[in-house]
C-alpha atoms as a PDB file:
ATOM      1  CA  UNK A   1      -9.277 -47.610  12.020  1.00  0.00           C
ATOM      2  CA  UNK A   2      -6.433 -45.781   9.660  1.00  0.00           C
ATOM      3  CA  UNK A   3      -5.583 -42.043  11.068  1.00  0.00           C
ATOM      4  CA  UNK A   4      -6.950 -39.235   9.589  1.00  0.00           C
ATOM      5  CA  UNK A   5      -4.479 -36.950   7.654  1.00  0.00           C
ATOM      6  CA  UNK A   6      -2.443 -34.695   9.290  1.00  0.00           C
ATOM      7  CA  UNK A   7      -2.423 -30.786   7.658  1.00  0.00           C
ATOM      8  CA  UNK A   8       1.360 -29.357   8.684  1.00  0.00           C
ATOM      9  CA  UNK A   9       2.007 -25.775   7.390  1.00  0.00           C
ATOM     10  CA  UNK A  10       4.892 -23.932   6.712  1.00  0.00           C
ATOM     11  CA  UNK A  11       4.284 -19.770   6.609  1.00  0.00           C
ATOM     12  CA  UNK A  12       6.624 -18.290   4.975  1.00  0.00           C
ATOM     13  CA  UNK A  13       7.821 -14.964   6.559  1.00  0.00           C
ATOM     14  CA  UNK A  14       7.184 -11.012   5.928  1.00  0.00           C
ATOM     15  CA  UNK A  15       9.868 -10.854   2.922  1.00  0.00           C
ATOM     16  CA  UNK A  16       8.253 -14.379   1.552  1.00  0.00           C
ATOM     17  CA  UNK A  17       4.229 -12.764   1.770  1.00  0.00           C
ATOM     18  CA  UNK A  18       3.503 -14.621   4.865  1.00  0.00           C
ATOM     19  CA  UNK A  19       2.476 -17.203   2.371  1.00  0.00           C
ATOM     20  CA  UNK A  20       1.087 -20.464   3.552  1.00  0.00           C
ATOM     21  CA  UNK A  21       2.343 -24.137   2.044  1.00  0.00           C
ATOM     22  CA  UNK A  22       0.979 -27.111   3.121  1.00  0.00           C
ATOM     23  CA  UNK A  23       2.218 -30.944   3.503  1.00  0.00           C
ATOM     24  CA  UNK A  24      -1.249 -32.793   4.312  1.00  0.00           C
ATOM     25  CA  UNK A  25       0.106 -36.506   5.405  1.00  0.00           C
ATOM     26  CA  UNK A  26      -1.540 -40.111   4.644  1.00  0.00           C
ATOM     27  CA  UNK A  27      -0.676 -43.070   5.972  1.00  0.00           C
ATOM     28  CA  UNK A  28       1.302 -43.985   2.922  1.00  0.00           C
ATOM     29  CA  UNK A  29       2.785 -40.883   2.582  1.00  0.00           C
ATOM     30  CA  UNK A  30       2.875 -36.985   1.945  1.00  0.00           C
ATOM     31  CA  UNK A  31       1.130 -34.392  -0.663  1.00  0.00           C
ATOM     32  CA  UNK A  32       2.589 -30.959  -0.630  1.00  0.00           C
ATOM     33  CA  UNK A  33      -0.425 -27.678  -1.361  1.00  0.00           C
ATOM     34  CA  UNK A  34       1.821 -24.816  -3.006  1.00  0.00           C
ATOM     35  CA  UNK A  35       5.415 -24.163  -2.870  1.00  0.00           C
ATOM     36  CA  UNK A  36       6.902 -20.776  -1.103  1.00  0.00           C
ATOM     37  CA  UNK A  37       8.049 -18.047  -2.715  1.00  0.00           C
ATOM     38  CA  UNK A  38      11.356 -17.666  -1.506  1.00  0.00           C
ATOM     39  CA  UNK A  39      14.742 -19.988  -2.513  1.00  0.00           C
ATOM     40  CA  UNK A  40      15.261 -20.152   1.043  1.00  0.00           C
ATOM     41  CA  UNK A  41      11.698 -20.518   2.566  1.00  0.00           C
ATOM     42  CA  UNK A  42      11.774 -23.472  -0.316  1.00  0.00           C
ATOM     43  CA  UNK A  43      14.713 -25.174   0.913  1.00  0.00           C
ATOM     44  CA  UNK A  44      13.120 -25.188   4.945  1.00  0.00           C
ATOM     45  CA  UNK A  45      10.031 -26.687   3.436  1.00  0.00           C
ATOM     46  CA  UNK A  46      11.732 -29.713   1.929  1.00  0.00           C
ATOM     47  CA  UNK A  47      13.239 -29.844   5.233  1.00  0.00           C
ATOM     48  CA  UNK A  48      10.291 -29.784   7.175  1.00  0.00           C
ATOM     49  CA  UNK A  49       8.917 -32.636   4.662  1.00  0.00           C
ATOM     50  CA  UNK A  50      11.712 -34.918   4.929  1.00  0.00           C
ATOM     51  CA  UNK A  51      11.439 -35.027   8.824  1.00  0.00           C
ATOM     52  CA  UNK A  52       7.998 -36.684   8.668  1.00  0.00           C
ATOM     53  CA  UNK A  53      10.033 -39.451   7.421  1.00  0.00           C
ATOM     54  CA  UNK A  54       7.208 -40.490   4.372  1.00  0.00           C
ATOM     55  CA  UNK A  55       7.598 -40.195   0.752  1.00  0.00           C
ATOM     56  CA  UNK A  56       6.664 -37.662  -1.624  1.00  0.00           C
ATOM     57  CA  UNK A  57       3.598 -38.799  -3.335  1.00  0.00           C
ATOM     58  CA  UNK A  58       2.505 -35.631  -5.427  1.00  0.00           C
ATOM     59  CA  UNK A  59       2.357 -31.418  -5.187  1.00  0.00           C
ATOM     60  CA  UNK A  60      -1.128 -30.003  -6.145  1.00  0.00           C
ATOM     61  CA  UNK A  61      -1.044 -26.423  -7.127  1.00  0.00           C
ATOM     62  CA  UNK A  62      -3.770 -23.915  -6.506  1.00  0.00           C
ATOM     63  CA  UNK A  63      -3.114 -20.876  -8.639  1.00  0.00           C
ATOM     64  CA  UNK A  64      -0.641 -19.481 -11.123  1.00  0.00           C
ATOM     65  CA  UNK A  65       1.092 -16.676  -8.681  1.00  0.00           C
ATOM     66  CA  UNK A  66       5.288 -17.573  -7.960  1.00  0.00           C
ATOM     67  CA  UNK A  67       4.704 -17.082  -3.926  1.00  0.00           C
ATOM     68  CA  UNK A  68       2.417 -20.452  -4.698  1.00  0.00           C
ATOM     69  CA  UNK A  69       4.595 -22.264  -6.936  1.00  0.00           C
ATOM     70  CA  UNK A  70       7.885 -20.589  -7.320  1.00  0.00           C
ATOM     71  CA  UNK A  71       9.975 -23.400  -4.982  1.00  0.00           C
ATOM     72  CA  UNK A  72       8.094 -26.902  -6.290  1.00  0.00           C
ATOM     73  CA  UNK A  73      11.826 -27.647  -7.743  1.00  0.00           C
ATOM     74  CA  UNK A  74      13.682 -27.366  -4.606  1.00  0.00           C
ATOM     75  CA  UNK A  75      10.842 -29.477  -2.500  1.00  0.00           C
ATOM     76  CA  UNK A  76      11.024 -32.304  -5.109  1.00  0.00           C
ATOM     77  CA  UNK A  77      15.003 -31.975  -4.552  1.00  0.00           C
ATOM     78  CA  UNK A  78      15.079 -34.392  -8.672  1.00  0.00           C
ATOM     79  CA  UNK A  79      12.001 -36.692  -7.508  1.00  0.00           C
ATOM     80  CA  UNK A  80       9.715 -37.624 -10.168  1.00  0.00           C
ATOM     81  CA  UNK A  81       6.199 -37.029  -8.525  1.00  0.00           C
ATOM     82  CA  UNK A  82       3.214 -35.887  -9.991  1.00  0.00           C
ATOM     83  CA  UNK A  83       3.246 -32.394 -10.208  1.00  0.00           C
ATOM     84  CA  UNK A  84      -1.096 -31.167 -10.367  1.00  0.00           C
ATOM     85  CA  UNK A  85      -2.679 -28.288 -11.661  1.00  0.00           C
ATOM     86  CA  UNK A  86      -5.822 -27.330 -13.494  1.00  0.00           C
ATOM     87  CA  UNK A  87      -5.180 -26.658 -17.563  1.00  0.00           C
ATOM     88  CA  UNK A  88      -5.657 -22.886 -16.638  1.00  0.00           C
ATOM     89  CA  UNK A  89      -3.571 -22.838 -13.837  1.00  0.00           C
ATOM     90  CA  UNK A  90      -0.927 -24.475 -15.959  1.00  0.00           C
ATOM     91  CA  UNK A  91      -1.222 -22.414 -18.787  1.00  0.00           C
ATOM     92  CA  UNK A  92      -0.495 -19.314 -16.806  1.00  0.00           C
ATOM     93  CA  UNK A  93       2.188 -20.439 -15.145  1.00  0.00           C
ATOM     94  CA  UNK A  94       3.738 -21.054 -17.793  1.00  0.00           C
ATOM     95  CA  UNK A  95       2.871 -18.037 -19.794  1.00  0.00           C
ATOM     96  CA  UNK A  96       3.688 -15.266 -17.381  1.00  0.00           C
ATOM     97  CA  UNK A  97       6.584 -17.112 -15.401  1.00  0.00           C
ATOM     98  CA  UNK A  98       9.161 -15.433 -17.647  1.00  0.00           C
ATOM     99  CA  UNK A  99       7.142 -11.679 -16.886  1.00  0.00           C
ATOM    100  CA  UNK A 100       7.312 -12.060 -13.012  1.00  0.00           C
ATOM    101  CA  UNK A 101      10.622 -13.071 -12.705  1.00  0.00           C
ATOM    102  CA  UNK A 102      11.575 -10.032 -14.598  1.00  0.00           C
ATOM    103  CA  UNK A 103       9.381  -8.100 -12.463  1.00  0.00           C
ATOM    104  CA  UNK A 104      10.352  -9.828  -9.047  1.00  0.00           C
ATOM    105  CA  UNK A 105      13.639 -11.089  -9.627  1.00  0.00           C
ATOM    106  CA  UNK A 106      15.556  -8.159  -9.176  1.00  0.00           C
ATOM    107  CA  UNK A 107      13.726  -7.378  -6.233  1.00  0.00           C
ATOM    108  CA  UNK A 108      14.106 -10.555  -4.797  1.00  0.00           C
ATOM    109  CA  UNK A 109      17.879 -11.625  -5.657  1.00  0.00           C
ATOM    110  CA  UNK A 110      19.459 -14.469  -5.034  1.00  0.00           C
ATOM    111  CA  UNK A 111      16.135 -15.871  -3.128  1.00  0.00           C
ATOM    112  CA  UNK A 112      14.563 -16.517  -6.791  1.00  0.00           C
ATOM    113  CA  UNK A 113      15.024 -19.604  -8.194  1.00  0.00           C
ATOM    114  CA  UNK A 114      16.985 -19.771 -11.395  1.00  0.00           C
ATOM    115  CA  UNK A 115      14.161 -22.119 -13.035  1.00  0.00           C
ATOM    116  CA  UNK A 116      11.018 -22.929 -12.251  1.00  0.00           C
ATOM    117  CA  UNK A 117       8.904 -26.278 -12.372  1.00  0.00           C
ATOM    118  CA  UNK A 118       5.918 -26.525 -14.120  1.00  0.00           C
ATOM    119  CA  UNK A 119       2.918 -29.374 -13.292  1.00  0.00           C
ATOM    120  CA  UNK A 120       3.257 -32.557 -15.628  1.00  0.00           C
ATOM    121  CA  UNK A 121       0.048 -33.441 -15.004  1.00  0.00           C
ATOM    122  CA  UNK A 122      -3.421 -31.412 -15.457  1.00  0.00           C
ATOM    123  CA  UNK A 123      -7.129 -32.375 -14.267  1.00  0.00           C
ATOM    124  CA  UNK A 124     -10.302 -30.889 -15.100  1.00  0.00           C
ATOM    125  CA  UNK A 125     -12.618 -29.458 -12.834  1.00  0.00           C
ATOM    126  CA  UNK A 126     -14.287 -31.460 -10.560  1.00  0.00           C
ATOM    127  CA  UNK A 127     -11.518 -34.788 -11.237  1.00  0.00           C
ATOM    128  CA  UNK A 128     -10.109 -36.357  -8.605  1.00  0.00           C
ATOM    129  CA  UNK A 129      -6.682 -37.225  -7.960  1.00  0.00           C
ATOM    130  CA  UNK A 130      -5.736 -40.531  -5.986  1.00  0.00           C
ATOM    131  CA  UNK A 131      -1.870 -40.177  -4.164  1.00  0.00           C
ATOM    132  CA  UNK A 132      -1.094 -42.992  -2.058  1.00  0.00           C
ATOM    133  CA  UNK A 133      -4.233 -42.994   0.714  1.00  0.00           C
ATOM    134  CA  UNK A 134      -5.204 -39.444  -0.018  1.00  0.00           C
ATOM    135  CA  UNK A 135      -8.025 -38.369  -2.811  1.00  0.00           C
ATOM    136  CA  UNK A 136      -7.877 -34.503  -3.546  1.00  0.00           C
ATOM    137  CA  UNK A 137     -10.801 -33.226  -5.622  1.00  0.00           C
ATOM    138  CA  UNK A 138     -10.201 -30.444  -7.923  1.00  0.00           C
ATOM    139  CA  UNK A 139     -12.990 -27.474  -8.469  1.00  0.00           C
ATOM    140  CA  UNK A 140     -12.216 -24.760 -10.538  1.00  0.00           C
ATOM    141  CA  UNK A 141     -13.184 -21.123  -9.285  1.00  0.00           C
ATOM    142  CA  UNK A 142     -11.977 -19.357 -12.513  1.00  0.00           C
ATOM    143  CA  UNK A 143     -10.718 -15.379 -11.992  1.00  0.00           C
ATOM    144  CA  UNK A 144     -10.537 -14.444  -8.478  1.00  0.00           C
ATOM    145  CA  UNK A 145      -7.419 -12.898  -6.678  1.00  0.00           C
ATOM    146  CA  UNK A 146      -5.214 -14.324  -9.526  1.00  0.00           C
ATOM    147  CA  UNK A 147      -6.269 -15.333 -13.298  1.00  0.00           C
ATOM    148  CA  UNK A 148      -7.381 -18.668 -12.317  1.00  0.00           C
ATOM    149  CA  UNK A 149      -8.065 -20.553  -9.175  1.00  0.00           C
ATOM    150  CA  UNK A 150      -8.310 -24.215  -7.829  1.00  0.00           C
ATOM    151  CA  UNK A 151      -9.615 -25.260  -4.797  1.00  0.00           C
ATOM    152  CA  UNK A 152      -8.137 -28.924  -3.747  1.00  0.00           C
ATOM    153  CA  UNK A 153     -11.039 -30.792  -1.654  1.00  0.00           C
ATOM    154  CA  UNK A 154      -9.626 -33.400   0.484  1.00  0.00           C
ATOM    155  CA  UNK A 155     -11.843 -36.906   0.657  1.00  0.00           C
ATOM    156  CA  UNK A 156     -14.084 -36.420   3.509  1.00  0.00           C
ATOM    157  CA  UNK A 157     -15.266 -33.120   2.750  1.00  0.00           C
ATOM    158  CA  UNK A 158     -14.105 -31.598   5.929  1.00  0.00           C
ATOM    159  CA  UNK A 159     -10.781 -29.893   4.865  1.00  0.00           C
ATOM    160  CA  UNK A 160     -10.157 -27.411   1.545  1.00  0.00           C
ATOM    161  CA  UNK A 161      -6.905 -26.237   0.291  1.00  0.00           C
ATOM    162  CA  UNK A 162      -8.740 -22.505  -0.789  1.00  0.00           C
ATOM    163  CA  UNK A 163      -5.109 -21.025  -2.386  1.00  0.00           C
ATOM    164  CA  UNK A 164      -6.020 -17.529  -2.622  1.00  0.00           C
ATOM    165  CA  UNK A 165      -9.876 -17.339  -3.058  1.00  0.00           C
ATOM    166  CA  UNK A 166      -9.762 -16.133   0.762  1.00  0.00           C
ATOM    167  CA  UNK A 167      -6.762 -14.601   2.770  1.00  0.00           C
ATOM    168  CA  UNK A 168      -7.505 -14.378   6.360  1.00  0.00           C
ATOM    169  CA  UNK A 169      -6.155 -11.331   8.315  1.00  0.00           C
ATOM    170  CA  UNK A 170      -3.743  -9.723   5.723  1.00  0.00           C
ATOM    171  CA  UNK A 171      -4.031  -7.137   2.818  1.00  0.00           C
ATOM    172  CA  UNK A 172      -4.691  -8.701  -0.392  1.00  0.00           C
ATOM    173  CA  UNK A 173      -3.008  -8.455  -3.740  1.00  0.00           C
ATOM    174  CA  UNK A 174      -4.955  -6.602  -6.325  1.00  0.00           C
ATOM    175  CA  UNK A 175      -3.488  -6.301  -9.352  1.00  0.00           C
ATOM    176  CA  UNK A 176      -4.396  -8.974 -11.586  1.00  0.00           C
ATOM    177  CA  UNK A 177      -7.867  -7.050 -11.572  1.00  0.00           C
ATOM    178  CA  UNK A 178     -10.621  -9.254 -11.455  1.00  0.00           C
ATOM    179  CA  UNK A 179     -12.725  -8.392  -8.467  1.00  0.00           C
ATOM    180  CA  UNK A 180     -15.599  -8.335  -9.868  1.00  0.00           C
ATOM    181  CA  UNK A 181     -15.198 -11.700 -10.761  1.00  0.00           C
ATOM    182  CA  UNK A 182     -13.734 -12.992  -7.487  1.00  0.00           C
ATOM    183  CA  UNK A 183     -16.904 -11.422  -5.577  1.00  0.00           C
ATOM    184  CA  UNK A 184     -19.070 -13.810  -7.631  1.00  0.00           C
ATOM    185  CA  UNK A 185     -16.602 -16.741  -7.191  1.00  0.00           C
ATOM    186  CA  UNK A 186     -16.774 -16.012  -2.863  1.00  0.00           C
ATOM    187  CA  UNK A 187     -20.701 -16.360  -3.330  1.00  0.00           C
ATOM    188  CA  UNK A 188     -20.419 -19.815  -5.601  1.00  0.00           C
ATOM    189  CA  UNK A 189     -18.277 -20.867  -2.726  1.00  0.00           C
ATOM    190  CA  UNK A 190     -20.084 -19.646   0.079  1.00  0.00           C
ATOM    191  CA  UNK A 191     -22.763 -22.510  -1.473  1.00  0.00           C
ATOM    192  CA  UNK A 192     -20.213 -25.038  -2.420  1.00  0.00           C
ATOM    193  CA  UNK A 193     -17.952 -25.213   0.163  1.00  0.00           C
ATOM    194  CA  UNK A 194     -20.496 -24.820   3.350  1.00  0.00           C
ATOM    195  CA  UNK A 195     -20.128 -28.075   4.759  1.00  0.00           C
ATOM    196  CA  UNK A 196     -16.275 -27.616   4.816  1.00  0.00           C
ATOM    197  CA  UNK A 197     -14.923 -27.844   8.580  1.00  0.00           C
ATOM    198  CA  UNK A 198     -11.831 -26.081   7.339  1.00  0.00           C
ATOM    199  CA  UNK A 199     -11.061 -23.865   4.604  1.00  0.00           C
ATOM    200  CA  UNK A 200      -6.551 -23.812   4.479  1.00  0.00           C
ATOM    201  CA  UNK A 201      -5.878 -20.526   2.941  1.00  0.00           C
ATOM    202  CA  UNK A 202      -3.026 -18.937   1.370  1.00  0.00           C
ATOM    203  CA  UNK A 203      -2.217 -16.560   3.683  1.00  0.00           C
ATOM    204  CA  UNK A 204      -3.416 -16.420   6.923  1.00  0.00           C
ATOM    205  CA  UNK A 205      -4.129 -19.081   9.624  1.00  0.00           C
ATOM    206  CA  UNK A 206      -7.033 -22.283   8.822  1.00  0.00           C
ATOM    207  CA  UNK A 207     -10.285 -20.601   8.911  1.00  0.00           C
ATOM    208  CA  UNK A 208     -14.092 -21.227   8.707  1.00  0.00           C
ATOM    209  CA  UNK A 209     -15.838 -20.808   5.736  1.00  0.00           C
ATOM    210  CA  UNK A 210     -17.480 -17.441   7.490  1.00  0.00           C
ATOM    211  CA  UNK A 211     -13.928 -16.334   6.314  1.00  0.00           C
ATOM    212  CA  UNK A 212     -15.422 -16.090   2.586  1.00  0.00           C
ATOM    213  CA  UNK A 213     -17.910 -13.256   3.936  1.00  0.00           C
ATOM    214  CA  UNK A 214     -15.082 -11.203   5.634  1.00  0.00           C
ATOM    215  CA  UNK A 215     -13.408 -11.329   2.148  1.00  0.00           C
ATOM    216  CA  UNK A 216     -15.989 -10.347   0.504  1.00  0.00           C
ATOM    217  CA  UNK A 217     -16.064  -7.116   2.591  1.00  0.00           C
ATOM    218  CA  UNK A 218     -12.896  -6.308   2.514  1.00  0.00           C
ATOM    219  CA  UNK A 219     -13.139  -6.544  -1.824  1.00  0.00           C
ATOM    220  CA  UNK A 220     -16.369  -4.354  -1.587  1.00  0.00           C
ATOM    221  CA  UNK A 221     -14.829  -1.790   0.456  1.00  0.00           C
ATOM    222  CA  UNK A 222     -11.796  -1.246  -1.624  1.00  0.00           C
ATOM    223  CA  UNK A 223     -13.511  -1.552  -4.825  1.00  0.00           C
ATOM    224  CA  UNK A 224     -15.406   1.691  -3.287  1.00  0.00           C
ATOM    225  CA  UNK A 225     -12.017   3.196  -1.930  1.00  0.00           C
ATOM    226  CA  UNK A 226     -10.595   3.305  -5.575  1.00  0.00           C
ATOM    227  CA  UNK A 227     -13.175   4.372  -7.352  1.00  0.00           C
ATOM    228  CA  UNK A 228     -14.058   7.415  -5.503  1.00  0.00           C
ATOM    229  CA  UNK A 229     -10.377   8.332  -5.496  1.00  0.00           C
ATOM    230  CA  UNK A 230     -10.011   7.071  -9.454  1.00  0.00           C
ATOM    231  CA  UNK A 231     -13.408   8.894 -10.111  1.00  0.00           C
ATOM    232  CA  UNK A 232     -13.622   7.276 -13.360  1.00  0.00           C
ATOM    233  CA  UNK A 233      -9.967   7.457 -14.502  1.00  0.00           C
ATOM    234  CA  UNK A 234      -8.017   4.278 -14.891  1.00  0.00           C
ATOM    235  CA  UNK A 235      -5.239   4.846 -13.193  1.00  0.00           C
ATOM    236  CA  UNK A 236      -4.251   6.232  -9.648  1.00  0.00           C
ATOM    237  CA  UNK A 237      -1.717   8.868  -8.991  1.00  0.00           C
ATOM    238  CA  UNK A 238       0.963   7.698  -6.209  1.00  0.00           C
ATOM    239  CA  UNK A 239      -0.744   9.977  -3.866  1.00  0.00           C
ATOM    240  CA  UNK A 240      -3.933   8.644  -4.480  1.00  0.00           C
ATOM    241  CA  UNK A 241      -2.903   4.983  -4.432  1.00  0.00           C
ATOM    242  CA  UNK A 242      -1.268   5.541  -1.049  1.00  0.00           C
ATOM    243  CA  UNK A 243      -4.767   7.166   0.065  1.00  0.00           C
ATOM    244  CA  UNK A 244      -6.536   3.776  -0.888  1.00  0.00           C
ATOM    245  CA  UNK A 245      -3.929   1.777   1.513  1.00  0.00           C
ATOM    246  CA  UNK A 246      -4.367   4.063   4.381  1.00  0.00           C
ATOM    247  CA  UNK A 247      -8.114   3.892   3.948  1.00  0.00           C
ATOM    248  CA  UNK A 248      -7.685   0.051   3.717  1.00  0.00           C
ATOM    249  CA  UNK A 249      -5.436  -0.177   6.594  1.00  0.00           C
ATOM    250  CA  UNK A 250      -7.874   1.631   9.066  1.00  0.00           C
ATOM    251  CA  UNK A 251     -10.576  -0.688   7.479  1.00  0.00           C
ATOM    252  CA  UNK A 252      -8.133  -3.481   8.166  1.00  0.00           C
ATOM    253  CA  UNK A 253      -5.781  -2.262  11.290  1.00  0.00           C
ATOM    254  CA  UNK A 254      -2.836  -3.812  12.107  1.00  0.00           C
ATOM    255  CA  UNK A 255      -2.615  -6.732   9.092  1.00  0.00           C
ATOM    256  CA  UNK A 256       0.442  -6.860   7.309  1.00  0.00           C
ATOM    257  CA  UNK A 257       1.011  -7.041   3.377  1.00  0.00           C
ATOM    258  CA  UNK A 258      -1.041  -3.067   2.872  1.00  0.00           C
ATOM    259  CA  UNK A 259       1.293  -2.349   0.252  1.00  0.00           C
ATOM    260  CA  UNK A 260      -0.213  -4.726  -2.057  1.00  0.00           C
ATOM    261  CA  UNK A 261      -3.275  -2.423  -2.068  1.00  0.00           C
ATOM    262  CA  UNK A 262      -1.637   0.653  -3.663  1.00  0.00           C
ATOM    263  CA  UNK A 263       0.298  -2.235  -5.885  1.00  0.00           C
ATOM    264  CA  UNK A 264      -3.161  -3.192  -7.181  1.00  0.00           C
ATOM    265  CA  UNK A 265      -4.993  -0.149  -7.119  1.00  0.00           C
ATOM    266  CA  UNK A 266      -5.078   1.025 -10.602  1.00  0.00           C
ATOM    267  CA  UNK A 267      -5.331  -2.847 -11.764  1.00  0.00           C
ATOM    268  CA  UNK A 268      -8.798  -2.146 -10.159  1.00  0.00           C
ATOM    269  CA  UNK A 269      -9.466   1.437 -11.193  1.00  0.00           C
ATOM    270  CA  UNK A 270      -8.882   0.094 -14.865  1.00  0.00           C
ATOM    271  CA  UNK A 271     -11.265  -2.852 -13.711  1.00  0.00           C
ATOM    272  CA  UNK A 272     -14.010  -0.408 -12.651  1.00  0.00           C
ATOM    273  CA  UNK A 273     -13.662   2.217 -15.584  1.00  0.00           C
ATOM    274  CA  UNK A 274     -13.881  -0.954 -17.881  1.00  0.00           C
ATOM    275  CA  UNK A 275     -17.640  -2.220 -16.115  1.00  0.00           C
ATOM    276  CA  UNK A 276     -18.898   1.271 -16.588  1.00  0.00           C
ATOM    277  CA  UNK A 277     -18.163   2.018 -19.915  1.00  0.00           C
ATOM    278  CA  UNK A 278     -19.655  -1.882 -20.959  1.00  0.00           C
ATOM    279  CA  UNK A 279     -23.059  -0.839 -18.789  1.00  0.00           C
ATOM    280  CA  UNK A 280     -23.318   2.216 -20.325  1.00  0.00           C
ATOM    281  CA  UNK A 281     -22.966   1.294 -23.985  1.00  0.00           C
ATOM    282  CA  UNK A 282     -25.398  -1.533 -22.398  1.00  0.00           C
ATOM    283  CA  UNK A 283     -28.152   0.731 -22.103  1.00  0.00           C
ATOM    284  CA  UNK A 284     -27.875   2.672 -25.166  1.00  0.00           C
END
């Protein structure tokens, strides 16, 4: 009887987002989920691939953020693998990789790559992808914590690679503005994906699919938190952005990453001004 996949994980540390990437290995060999952020975080995951001794039989990607994808280059080290991403998912990447390293770079240094790799393969939702002994299935969650977002369902329906529709005990990151829309992609998934053992999120440790519930909560509540405090305006003052994060981080105590709420806050205010001016020319 072959051996089930093994699911390693490499989190990335506090400067990197505490970003999860994962290495699921077959018996013929290895399939990376993701990429870190970080030039160095990169370099340790190719590291901690090569010591399970198997080759590289493909990267799957699961949204178009850099702390997801940013590295791919350095783990396939000049290996021509198939690099796997929904056409949405590619697009973006490709399209906005220029605008976040001028946002990020200087922030980041040295640590960010000089080029990035982009997937050389696409699927469309609901395809499924055959490396070596492993069979990833590809659903497509549209706008949730980023512009576009692919879950990767491993054969056996057990295990999901969930990228960023869920984090698990951190702050989330705002500012692409689509809550609205990621609150009805956490109840087509709460449907979808309830048979999954394991949903493998992007930040976080492995977590139940009850996880999808607690995420929902935490989106409600700050949707609420910024729009009292934007009251209708589309974007927060400092002061007022930093009043959404402290909210969030008694809501939330002790998880790391709260400055990505007052990073995303006005991303949301503009969000929530938006919806109310469409349902009010709505009911004219």
């Amino acid at each position: 009887m072959p051996l089930a996949p093994i699911v390693h994980t490499y989190r990335s540390g506090e400067t990197g987002l505490f970003v999860n990437s994962y290495l699921v290995e077959g018996a013929e060999g290895v399939v990376a989920i993701d990429a870190p952020l970080l030039l160095s975080d990169g370099h340790a995951f190719r590291a901690r691939f090569e010591a399970l001794g198997k080759p590289l039989l493909g990267v799957l990607v699961t949204h178009p953020h850099p702390d997801h994808y940013n590295t791919i280059g350095q783990l396939l080290a000049g290996e021509d693998v198939p690099v796997i991403a929904q056409p949405e998912v590619d697009r973006e990447m490709r399209e906005k990789d220029e605008a976040k390293r001028a946002q990020w770079g200087p922030m980041f240094g040295e640590e960010w790559p000089a080029s990035s790799t982009f997937p050389n393969r696409v699927v469309a939702d609901e395809e499924s992808v055959e490396l070596g002994d492993l069979r990833f299935t590809a659903w497509d969650f549209g706008p949730c914590e980023s512009e576009s977002e692919t879950v990767w369902l491993l054969d056996g329906g057990e295990i999901a690679f969930v990228g960023d529709l869920a984090f698990n005990g951190t702050h989330v990151y705002l500012a692409d503005g689509h809550t609205d829309a990621w609150l009805r992609a956490i109840d087509r998934a709460e449907e979808s994906l309830a048979g999954v053992r394991t949903l493998y999120v992007g930040h976080g440790p492995p977590a139940a699919p009850t996880v999808l519930a607690e995420q929902r909560r935490y989106l409600l509540m700050a949707r609420e938190a910024i729009a009292r405090a934007a009251a209708g305006r589309t974007e927060l003052s400092e002061a007022d952005a930093a009043g959404v994060a402290t909210l969030m981080e008694r809501y939330l105590p002790g998880a790391p990453l709260s400055w990505l709420i007052g990073a995303g806050a006005s991303a949301v205010a503009a969000e929530l001004a938006k919806d109310t001016d469409h349902d009010e020319r709505s009911e004219r």
